[in-house]
Protein backbone atom coordinates (compact mmCIF):
# COMPACT_ATOMS: atom_id res chain seq x y z
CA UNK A 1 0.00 0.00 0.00
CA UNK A 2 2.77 2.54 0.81
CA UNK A 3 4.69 1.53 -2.70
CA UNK A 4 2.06 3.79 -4.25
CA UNK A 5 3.47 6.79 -2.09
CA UNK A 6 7.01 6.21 -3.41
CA UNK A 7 7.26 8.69 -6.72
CA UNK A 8 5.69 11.32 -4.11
CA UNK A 9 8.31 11.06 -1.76
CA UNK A 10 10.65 10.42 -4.32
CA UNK A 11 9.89 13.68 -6.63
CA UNK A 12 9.69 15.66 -2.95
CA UNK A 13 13.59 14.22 -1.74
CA UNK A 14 14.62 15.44 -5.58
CA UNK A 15 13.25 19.17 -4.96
CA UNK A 16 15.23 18.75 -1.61
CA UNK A 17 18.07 17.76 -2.98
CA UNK A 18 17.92 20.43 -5.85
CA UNK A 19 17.37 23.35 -3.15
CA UNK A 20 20.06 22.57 -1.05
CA UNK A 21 22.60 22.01 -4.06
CA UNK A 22 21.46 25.28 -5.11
CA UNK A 23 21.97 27.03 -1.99
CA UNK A 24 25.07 26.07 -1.13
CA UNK A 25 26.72 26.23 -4.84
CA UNK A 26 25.31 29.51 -5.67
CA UNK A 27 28.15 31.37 -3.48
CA UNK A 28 30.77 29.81 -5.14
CA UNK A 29 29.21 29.49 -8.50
CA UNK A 30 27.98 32.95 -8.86
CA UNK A 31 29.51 36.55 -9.79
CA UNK A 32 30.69 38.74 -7.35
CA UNK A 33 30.73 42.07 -8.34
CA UNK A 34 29.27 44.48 -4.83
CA UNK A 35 28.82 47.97 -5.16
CA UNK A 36 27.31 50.50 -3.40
CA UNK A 37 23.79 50.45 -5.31
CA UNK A 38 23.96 46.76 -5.03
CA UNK A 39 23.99 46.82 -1.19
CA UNK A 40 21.65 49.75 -0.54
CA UNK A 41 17.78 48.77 0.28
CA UNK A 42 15.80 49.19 -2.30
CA UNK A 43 11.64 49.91 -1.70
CA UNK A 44 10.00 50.22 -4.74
CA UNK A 45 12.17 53.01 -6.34
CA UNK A 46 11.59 55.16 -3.48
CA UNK A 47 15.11 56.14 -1.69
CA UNK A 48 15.01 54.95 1.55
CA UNK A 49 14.84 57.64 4.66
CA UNK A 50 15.80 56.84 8.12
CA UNK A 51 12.94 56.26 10.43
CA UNK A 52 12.79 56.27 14.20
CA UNK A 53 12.59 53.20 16.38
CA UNK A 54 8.58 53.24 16.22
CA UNK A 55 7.93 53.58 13.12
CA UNK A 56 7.00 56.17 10.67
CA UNK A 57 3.58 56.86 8.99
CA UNK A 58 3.09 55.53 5.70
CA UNK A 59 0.41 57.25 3.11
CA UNK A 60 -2.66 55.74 2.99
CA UNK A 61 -2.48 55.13 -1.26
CA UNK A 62 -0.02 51.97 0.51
CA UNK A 63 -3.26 50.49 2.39
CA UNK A 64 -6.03 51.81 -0.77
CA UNK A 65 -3.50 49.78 -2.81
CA UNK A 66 -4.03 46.29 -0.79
CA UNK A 67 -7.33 46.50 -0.51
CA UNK A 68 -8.17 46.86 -3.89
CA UNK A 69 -5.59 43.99 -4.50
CA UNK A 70 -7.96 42.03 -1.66
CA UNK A 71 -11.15 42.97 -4.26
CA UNK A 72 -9.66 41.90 -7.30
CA UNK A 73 -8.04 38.46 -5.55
CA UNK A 74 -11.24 37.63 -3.79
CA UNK A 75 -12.70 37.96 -7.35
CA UNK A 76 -10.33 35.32 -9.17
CA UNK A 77 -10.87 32.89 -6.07
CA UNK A 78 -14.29 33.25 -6.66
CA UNK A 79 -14.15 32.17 -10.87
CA UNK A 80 -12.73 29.04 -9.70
CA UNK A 81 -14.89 27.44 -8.69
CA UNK A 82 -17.71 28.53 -11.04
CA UNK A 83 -15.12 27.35 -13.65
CA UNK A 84 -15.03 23.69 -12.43
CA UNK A 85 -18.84 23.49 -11.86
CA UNK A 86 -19.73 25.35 -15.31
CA UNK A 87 -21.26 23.10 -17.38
CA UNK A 88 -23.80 21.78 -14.20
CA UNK A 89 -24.73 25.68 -13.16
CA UNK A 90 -26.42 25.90 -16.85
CA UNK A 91 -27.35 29.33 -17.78
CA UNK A 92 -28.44 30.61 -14.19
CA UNK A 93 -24.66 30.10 -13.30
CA UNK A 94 -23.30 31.82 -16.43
CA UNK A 95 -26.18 34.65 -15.94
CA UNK A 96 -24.92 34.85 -12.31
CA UNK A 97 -21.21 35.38 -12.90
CA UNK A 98 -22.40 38.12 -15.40
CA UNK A 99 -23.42 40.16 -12.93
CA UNK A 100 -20.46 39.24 -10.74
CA UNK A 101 -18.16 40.13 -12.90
CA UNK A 102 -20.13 43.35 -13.90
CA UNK A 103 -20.09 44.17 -10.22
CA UNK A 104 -16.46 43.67 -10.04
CA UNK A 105 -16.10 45.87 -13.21
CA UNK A 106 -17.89 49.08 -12.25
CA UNK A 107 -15.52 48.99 -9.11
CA UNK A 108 -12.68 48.47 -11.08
CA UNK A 109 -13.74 51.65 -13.08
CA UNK A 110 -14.64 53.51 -10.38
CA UNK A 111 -11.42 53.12 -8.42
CA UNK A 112 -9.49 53.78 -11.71
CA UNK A 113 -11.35 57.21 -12.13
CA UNK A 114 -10.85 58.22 -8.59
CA UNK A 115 -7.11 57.78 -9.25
CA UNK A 116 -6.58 54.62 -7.50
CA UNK A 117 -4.21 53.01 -9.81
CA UNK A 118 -2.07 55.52 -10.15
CA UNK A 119 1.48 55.95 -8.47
CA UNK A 120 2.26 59.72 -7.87
């Protein structure tokens, strides 16, 4: 019974293996040519700016952005599952994610209009 577990475990001790080669090799393998923009953090394309201990507040496009990224991703789990049970839904399924989707789409637009989506 546990012979039909074997290519599992075996494909799983191969992507092991192939980390952990990679790992350590890559040090020794790779280029190693530092500089100073190499080393510096790098957020986004925004230079970085020392904060204090506690923190510093961030604009509020930073949390707009994630929740509309929440929207949109609840969205796609959402079509899914409507994908896999299409063809038993019939046409009150389709008819359904219609509106869905239309729902979804006049936010989209409306966040887009207000400026959401775009990076100052």
């Amino acid at each position: 019974m546990l012979s039909q577990y074997v290519p599992i475990v075996g494909l799983f001790a191969l992507a092991a293996a192939f980390a952990l080669f990679s790992v350590t090799v890559a040090p020794f393998v790779g280029p190693r040519r530092h500089n100073r923009a190499k080393l510096a953090a790098y957020e986004c394309g925004i230079e970085p700016v020392d904060q204090p201990l506690t923190g510093g507040r961030f604009p509020i496009k930073y949390y707009l952005t994630a929740m509309i990224f929440i929207v949109f991703d609840i969205e796609i789990v959402f079509l899914y599952p409507w994908a896999v049970a299409n063809d038993a839904l019939g046409v009150f399924g389709l008819v359904e994610m219609v509106v869905f989707i239309g729902t979804v789409f006049i936010a989209y637009v409306y966040v887009w209009r207000r400026g959401g989506l775009d990076w100052d």
